[in-house]
C-alpha atoms as a PDB file:
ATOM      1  CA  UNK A   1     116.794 127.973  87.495  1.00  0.00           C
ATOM      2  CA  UNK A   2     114.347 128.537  85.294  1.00  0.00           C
ATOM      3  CA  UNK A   3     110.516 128.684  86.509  1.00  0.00           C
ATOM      4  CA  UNK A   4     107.667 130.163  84.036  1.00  0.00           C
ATOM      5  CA  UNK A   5     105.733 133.743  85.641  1.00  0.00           C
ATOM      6  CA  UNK A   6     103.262 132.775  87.510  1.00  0.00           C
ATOM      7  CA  UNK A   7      99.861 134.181  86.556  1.00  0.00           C
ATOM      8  CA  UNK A   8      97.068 135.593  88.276  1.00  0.00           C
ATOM      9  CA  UNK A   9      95.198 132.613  88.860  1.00  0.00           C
ATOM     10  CA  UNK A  10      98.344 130.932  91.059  1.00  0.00           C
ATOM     11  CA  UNK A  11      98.940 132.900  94.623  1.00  0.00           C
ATOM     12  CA  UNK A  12     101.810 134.767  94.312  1.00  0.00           C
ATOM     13  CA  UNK A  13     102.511 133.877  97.911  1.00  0.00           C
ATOM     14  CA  UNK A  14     103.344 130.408  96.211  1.00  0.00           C
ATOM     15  CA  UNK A  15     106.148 131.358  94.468  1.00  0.00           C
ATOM     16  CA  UNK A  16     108.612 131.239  97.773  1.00  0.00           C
ATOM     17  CA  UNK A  17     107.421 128.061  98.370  1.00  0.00           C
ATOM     18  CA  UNK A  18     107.803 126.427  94.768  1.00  0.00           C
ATOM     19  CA  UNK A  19     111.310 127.913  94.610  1.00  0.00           C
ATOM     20  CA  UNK A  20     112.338 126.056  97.255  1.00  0.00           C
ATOM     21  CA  UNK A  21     110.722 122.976  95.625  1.00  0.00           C
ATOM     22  CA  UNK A  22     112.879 123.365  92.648  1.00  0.00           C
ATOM     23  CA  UNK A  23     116.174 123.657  94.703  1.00  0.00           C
ATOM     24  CA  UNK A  24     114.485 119.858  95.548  1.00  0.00           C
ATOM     25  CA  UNK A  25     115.320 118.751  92.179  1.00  0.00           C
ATOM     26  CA  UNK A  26     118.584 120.862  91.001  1.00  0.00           C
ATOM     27  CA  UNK A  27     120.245 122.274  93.996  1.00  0.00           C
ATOM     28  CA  UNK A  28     123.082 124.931  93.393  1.00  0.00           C
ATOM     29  CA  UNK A  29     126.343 124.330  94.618  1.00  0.00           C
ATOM     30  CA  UNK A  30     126.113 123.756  98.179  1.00  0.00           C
ATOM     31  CA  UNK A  31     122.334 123.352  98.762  1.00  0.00           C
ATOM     32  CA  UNK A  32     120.517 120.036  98.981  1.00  0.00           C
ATOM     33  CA  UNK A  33     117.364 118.529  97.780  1.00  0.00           C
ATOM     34  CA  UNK A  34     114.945 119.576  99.632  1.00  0.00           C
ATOM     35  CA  UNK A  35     112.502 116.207 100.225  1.00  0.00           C
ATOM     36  CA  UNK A  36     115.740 114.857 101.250  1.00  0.00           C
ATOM     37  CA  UNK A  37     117.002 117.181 104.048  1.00  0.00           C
ATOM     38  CA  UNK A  38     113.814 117.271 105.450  1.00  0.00           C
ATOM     39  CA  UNK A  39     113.722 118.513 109.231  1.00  0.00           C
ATOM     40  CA  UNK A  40     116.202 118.772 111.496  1.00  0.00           C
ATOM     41  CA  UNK A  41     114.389 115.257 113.608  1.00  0.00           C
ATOM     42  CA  UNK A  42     116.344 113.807 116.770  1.00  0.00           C
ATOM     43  CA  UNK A  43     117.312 110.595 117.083  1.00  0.00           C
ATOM     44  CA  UNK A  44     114.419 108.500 118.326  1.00  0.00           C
ATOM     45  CA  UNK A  45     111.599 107.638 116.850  1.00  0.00           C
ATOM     46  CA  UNK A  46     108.547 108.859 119.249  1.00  0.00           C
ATOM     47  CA  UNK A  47     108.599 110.919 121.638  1.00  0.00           C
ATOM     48  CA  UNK A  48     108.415 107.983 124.348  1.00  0.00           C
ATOM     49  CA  UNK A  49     111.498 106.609 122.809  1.00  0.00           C
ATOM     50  CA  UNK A  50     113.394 109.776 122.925  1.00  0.00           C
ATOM     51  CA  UNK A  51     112.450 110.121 126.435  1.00  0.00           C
ATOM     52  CA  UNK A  52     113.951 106.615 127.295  1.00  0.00           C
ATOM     53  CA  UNK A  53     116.950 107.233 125.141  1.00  0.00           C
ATOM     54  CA  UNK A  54     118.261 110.446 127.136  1.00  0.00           C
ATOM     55  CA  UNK A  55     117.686 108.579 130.362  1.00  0.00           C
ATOM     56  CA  UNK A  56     119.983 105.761 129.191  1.00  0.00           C
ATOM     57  CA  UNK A  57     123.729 105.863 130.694  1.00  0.00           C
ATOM     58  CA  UNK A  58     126.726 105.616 127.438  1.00  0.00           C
ATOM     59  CA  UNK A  59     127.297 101.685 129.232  1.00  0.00           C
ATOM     60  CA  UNK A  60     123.590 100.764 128.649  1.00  0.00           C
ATOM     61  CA  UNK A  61     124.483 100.433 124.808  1.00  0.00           C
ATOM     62  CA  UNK A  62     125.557  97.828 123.157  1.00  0.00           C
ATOM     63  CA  UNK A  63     129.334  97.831 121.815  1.00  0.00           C
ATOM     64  CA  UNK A  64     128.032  97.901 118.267  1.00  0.00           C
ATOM     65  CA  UNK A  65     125.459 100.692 119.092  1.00  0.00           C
ATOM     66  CA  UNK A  66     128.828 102.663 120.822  1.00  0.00           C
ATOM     67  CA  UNK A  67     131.207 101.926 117.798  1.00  0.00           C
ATOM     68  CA  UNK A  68     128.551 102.864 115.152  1.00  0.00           C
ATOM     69  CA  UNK A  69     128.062 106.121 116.680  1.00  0.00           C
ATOM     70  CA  UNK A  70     131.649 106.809 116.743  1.00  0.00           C
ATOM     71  CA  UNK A  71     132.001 106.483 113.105  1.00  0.00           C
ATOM     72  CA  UNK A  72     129.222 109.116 112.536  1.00  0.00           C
ATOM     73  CA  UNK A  73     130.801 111.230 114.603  1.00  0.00           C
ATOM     74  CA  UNK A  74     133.691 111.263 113.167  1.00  0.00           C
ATOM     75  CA  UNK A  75     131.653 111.585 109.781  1.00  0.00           C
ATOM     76  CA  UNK A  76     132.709 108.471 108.404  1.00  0.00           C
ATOM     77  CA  UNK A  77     129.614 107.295 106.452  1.00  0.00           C
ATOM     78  CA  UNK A  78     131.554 105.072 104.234  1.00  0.00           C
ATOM     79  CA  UNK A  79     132.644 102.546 107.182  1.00  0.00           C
ATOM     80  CA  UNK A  80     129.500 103.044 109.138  1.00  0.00           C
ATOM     81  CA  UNK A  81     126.954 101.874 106.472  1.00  0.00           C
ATOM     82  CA  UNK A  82     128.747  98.615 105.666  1.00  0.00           C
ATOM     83  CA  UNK A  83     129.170  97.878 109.864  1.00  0.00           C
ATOM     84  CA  UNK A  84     125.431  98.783 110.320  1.00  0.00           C
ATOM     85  CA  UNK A  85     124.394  96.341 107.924  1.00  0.00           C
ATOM     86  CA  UNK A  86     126.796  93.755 109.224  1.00  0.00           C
ATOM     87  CA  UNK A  87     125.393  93.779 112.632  1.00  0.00           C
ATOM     88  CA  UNK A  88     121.593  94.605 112.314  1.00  0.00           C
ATOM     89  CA  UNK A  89     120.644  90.798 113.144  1.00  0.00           C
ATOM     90  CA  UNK A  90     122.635  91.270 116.326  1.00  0.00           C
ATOM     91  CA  UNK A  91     121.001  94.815 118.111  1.00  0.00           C
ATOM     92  CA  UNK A  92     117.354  94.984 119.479  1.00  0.00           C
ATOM     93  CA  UNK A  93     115.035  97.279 117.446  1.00  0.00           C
ATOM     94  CA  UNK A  94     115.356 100.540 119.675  1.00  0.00           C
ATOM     95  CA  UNK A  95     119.207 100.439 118.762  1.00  0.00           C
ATOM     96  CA  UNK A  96     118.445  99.603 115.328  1.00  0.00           C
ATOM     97  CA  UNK A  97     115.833 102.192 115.215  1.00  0.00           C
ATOM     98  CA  UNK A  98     118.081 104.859 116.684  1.00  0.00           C
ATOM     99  CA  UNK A  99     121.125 104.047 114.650  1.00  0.00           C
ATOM    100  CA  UNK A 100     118.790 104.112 111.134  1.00  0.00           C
ATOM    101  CA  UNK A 101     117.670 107.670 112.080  1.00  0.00           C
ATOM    102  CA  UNK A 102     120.949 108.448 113.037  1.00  0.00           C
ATOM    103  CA  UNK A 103     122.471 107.716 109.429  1.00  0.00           C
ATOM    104  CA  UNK A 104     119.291 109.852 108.230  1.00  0.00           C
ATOM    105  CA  UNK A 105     120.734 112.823 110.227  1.00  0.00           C
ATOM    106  CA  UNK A 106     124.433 112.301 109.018  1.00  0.00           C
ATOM    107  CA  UNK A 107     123.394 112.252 105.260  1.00  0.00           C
ATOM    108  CA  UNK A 108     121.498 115.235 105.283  1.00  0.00           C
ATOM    109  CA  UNK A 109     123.918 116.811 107.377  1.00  0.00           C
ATOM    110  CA  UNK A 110     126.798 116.047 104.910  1.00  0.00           C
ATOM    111  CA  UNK A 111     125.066 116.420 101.866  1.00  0.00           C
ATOM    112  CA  UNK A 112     125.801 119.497 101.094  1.00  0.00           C
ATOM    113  CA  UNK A 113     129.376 118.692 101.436  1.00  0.00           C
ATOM    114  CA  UNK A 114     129.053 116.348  98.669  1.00  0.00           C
ATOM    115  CA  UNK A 115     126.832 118.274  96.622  1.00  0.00           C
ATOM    116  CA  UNK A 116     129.917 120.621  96.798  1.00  0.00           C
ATOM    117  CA  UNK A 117     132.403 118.183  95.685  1.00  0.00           C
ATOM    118  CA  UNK A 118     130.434 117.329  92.479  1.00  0.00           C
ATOM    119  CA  UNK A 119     129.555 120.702  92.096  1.00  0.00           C
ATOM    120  CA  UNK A 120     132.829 121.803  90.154  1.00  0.00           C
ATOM    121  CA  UNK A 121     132.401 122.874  86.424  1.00  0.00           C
ATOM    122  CA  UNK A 122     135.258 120.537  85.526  1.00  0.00           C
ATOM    123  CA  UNK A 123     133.150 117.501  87.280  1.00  0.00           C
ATOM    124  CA  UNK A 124     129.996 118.491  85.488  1.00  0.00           C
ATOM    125  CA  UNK A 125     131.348 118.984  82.541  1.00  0.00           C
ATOM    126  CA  UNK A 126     132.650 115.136  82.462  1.00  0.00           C
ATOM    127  CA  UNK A 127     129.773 113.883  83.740  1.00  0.00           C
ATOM    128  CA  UNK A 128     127.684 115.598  80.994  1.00  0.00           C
ATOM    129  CA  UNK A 129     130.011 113.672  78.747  1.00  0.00           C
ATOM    130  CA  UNK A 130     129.364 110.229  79.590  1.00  0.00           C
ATOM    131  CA  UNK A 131     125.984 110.487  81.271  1.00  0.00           C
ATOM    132  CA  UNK A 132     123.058 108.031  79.748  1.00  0.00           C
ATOM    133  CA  UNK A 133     119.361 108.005  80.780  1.00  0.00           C
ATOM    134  CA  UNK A 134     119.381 105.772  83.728  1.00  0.00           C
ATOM    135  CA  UNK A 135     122.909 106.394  85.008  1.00  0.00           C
ATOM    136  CA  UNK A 136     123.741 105.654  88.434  1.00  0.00           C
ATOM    137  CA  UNK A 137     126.887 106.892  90.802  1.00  0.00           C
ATOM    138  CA  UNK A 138     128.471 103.447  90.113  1.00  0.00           C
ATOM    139  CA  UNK A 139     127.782 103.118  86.609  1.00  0.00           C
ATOM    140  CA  UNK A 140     129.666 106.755  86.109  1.00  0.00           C
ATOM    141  CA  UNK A 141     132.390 105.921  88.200  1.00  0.00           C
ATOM    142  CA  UNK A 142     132.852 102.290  85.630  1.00  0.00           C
ATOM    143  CA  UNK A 143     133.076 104.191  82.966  1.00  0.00           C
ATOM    144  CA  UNK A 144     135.171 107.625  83.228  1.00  0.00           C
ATOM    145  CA  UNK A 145     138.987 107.699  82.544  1.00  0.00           C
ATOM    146  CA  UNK A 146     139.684 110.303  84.984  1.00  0.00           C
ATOM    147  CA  UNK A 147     140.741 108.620  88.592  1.00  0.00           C
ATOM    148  CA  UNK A 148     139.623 111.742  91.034  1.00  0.00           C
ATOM    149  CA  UNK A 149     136.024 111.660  89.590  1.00  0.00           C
ATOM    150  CA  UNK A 150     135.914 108.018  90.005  1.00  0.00           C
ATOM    151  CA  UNK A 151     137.117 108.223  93.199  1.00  0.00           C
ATOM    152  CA  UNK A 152     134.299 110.924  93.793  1.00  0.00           C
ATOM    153  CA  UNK A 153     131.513 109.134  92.503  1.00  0.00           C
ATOM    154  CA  UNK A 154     132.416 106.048  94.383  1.00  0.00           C
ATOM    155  CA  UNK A 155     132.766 107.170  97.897  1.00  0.00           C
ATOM    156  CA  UNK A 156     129.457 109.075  97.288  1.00  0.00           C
ATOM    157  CA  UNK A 157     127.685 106.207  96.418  1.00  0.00           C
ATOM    158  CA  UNK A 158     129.121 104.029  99.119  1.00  0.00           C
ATOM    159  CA  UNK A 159     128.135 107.241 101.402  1.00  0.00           C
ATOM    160  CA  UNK A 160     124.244 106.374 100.964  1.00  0.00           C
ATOM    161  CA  UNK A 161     123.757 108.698  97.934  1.00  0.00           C
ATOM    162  CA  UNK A 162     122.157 108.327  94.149  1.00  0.00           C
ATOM    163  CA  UNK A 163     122.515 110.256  91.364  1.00  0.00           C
ATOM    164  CA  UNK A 164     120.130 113.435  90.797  1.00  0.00           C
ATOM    165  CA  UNK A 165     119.980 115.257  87.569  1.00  0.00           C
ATOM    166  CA  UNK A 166     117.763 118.562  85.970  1.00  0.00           C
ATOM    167  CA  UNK A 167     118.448 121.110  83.675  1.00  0.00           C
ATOM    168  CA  UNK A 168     121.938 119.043  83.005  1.00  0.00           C
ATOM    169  CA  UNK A 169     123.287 119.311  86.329  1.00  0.00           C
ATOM    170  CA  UNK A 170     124.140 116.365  88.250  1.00  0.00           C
ATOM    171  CA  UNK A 171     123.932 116.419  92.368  1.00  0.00           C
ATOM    172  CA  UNK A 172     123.680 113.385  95.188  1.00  0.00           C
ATOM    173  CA  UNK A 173     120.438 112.570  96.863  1.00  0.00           C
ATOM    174  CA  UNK A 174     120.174 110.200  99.710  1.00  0.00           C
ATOM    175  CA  UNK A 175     118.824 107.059  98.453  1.00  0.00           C
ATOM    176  CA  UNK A 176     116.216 105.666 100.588  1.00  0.00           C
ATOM    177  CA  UNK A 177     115.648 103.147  98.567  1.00  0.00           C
ATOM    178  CA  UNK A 178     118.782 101.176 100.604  1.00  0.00           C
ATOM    179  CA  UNK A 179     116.859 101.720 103.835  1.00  0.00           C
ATOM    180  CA  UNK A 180     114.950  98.737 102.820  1.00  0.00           C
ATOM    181  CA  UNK A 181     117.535  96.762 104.227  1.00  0.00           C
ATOM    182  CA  UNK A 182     116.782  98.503 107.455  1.00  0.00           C
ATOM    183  CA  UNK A 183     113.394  98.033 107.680  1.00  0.00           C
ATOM    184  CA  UNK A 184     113.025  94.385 109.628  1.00  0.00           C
ATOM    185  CA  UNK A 185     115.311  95.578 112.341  1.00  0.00           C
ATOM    186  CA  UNK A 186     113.107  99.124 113.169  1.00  0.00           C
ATOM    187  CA  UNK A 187     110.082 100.123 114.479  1.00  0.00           C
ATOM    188  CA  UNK A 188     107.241 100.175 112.922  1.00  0.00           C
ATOM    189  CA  UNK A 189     106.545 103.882 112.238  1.00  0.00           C
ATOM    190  CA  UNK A 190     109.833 103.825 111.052  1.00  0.00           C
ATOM    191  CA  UNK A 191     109.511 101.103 108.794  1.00  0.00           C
ATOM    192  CA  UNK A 192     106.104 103.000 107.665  1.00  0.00           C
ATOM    193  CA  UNK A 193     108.516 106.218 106.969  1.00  0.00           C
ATOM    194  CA  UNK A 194     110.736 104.179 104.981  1.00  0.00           C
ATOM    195  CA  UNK A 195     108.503 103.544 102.765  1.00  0.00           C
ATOM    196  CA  UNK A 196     107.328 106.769 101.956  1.00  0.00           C
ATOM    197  CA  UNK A 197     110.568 108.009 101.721  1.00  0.00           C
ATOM    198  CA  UNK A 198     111.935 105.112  99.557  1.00  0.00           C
ATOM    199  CA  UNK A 199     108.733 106.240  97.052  1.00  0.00           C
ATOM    200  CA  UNK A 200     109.921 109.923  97.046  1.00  0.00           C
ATOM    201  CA  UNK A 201     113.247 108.581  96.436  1.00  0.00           C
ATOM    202  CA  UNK A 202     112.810 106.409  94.059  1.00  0.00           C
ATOM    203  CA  UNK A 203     110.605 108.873  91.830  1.00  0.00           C
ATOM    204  CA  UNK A 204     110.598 112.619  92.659  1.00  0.00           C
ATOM    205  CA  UNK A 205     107.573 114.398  92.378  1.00  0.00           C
ATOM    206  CA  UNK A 206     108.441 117.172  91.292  1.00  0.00           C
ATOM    207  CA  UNK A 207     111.861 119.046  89.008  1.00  0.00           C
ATOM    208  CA  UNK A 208     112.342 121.896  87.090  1.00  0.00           C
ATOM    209  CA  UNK A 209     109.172 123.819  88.499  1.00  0.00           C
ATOM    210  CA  UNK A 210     106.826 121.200  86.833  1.00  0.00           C
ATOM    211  CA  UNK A 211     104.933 118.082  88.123  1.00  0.00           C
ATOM    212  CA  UNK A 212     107.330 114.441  87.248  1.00  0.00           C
ATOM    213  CA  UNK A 213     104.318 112.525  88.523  1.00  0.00           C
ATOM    214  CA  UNK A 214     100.828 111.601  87.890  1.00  0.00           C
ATOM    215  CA  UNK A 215      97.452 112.866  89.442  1.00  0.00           C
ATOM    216  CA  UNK A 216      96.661 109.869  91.149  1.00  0.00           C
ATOM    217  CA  UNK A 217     100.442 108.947  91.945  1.00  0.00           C
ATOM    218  CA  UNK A 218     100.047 112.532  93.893  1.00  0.00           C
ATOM    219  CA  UNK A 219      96.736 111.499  95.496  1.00  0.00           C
ATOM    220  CA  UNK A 220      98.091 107.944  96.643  1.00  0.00           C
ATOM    221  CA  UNK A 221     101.435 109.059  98.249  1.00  0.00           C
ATOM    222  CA  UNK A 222      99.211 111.743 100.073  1.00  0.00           C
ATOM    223  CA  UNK A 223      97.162 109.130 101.291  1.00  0.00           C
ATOM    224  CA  UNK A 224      99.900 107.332 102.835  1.00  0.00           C
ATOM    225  CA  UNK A 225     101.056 110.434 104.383  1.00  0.00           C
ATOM    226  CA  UNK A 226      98.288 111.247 106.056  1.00  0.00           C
ATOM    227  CA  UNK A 227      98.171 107.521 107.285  1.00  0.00           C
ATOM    228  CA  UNK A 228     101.164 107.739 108.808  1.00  0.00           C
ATOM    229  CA  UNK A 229     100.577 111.105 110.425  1.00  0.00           C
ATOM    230  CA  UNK A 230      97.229 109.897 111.507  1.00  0.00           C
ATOM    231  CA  UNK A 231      98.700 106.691 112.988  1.00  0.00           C
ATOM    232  CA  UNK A 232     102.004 107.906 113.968  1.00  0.00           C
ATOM    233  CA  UNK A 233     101.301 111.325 115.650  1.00  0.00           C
ATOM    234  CA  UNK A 234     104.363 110.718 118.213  1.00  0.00           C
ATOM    235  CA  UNK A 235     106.673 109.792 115.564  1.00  0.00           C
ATOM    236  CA  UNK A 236     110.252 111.572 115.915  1.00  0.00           C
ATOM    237  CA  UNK A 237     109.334 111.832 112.027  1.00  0.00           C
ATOM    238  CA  UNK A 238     106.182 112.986 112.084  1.00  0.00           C
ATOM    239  CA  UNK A 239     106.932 116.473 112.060  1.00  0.00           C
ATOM    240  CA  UNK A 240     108.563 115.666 108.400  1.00  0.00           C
ATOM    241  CA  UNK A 241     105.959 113.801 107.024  1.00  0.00           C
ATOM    242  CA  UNK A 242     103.347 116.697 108.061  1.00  0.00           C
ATOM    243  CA  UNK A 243     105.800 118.991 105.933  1.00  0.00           C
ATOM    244  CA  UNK A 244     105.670 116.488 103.007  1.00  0.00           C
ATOM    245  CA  UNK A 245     101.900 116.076 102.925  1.00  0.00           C
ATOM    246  CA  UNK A 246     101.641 119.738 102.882  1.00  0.00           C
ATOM    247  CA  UNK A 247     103.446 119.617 100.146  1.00  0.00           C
ATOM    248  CA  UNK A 248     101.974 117.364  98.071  1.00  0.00           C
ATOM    249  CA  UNK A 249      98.610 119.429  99.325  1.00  0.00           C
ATOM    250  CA  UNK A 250     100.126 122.182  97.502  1.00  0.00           C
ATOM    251  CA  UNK A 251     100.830 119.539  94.195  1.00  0.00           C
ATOM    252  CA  UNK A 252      97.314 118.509  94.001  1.00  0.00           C
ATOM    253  CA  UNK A 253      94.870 121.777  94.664  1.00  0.00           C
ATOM    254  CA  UNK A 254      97.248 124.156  92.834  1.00  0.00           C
ATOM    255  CA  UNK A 255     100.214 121.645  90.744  1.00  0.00           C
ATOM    256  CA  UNK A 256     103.550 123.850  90.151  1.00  0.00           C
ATOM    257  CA  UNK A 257     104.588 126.840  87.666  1.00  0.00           C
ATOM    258  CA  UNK A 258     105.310 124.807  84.690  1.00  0.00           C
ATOM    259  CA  UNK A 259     102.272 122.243  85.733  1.00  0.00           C
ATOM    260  CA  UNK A 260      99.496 124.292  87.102  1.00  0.00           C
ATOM    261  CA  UNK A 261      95.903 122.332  88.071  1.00  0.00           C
ATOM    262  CA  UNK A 262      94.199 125.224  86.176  1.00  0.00           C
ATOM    263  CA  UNK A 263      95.741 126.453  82.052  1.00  0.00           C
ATOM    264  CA  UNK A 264      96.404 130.120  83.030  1.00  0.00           C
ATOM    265  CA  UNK A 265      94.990 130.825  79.102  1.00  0.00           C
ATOM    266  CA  UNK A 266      91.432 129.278  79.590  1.00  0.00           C
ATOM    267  CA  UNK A 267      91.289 128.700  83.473  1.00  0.00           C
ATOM    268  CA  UNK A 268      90.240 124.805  82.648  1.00  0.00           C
ATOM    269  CA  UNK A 269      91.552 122.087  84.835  1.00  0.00           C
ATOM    270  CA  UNK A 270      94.337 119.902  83.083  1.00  0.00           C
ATOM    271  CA  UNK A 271      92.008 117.336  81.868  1.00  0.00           C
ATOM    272  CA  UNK A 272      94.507 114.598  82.975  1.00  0.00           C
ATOM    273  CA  UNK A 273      93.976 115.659  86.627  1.00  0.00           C
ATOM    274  CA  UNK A 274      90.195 115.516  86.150  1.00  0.00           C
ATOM    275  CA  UNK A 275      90.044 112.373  85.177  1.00  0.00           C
ATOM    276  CA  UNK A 276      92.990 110.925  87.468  1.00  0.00           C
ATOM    277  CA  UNK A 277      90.999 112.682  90.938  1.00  0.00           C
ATOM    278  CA  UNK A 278      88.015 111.430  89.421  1.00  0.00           C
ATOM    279  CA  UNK A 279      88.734 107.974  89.376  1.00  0.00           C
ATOM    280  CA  UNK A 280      90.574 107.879  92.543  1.00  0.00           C
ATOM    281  CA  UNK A 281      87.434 109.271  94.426  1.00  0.00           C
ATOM    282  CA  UNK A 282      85.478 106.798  92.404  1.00  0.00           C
ATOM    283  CA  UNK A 283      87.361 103.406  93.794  1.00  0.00           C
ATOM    284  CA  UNK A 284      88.565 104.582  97.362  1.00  0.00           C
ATOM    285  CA  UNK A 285      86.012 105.771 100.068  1.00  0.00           C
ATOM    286  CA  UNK A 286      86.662 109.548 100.678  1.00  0.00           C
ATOM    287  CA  UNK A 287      85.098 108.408 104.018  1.00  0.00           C
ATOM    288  CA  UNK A 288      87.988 107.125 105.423  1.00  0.00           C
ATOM    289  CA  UNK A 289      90.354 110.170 104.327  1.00  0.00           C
ATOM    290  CA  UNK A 290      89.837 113.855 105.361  1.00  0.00           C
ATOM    291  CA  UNK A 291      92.448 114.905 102.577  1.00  0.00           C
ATOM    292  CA  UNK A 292      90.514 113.038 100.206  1.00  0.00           C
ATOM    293  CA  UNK A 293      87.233 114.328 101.605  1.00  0.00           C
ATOM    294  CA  UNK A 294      88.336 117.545 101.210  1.00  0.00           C
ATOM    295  CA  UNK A 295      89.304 116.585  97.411  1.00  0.00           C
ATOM    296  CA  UNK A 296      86.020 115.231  96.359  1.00  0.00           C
ATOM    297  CA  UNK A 297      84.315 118.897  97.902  1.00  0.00           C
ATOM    298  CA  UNK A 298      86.435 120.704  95.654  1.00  0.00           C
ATOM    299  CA  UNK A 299      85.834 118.575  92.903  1.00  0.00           C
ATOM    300  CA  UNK A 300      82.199 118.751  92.896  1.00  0.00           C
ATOM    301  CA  UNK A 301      82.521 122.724  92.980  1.00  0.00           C
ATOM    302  CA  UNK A 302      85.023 122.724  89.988  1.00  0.00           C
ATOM    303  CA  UNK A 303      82.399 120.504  88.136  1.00  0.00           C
ATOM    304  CA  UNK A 304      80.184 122.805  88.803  1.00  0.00           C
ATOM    305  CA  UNK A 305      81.637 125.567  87.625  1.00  0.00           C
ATOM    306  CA  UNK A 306      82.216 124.041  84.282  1.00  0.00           C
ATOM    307  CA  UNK A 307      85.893 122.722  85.108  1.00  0.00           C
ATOM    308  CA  UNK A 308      87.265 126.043  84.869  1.00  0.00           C
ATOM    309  CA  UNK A 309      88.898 128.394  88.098  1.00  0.00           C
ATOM    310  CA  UNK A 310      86.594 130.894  88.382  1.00  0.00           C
ATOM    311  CA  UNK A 311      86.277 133.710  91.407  1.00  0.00           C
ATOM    312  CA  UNK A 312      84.463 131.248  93.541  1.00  0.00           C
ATOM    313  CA  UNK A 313      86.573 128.621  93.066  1.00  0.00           C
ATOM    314  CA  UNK A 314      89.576 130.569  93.612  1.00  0.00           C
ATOM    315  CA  UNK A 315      87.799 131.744  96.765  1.00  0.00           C
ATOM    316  CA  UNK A 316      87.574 128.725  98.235  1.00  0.00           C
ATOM    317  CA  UNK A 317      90.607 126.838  97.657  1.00  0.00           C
ATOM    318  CA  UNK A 318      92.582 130.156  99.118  1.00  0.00           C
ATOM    319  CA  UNK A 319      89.441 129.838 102.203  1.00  0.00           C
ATOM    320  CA  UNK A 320      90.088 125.959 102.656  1.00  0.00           C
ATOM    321  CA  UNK A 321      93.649 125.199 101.194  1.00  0.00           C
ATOM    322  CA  UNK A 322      95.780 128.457 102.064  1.00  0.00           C
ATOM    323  CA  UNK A 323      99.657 128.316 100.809  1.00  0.00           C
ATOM    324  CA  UNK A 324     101.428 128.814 104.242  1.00  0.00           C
ATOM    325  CA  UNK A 325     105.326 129.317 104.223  1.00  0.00           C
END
């Protein structure tokens, strides 16, 4: 994949990082996106609810619960998403809640099996053929002659997946957007979690090395990250939601490669994200935010220094906003 050299004035240390945020938007064969696979989270939402899971016995679940599981299990996405659905209005939220999550866990798990699948230079190649901006899994599969691709793009879709794309390579994503459906029946972190994860989903913020969205689209989803962390902390999902605000910590004090905060020829901040933090800090109270507190301080020292990344502002975004990995 192709990422620009990164210059003096982004930490070299950064690199790792971004690299892995590019696999995000155009995984090789096998890998998967990474905003997608997120962490490794157990079933249960809190902490409290994991507890109370493990203590229940197999016969304290409900049929449905028991059948459901048994079609992950067996990896059988295709007939479990179409049951959960049917029977949402009959299970109480913890069930709900746990057998959402649970469907989480199986697509990331089997993603890279399907990544895999579609990874063939045969598949691409036809897919490169008939692709048009705004393409979706189904809308391939309705429109290719050849019956195994169809076949492919069909289960994949009815798997929970959508259609990613970069650099002319074409790879499944879960698609949280269809945990919407979901979100009545859960709990309520979990229904807060949906919705950031619907967001990423439905726009990535990042491909190809470079920023895909703007300043204060970065600034707002952080917000709501940090919301969620703040009001959440027990969350079974917290854990990837702190790994996703670091992230997008890492978007807005230093952007990407191709999309850096500072133009490694004249050291000036990209005017666009100037005047996007700008505004942001001008309508919404930094008060109530520490990750926008922490913006408007660095703000005021990159206005005073003229806009541009010079030693001391280098200095202390590396003091206050270090790139860990």
């Amino acid at each position: 994949m192709r990422i620009t050299p990164l210059r003096s004035t982004f930490p070299a240390a950064c690199l790792l990082g971004l690299l892995a945020v590019s696999l995000a938007a155009a995984p090789s064969s096998g890998a998967a996106a990474s905003v997608d696979r997120g962490t490794a989270a157990a079933a249960s939402p809190s902490a409290a609810a994991l507890s109370s899971a493990a203590n229940k016995t197999a016969s304290s679940y409900s049929p449905i619960y028991t059948h459901y599981e048994a079609l992950l299990a067996k990896d059988q996405l295709v007939q479990a998403i179409p049951y959960l659905k049917q029977h949402l209005a009959e299970i109480n939220a913890q069930e709900a809640t746990l057998m959402t999550l649970h469907l989480e866990n199986a697509q990331k798990r089997l993603l890279p099996s399907y990544t895999h699948k579609l990874s063939s230079a045969k598949l691409q190649a036809q897919m490169v053929q008939l692709y048009k901006q705004g393409d979706t899994l189904s809308s391939l599969a309705g429109r290719t002659t050849s019956p195994s691709l169809r076949t492919l793009l069909k289960e994949t879709a009815a798997a929970g997946y959508k259609l990613g794309t970069a650099e002319g390579t074409f790879y499944p994503v879960v698609d949280y957007g269809s945990y919407k459906l979901f979100r009545p029946y859960v709990h309520r972190d979990i229904q807060a979690y949906i919705d950031i994860m619907a967001e990423e989903s439905r726009q990535a913020p990042a491909s190809d090395g470079a920023l895909t969205i703007g300043y204060q689209q970065i600034t707002a989803r952080a917000v709501a990250q940090e919301l969620f962390i703040r009001n959440y902390p027990s969350s079974n999902r917290t854990p990837q939601i702190r790994s996703l605000f670091n992230l997008y910590k890492l978007y807005t004090f230093y952007g990407l490669p191709n999309t850096p905060l500072f133009n490694y020829d004249d050291k000036k901040i990209q005017p666009n994200a100037s005047k996007g933090y700008q505004a942001v800090l001008t309508y919404r109270d930094p008060a109530n935010s520490a990750y926008l507190t922490e913006l408007a301080a660095f703000m005021k020292l990159v206005n005073a220094n003229g806009g541009k990344l010079t030693a001391e502002v280098e200095q202390y975004r590396k003091t206050h906003f270090p790139i860990e990995l």
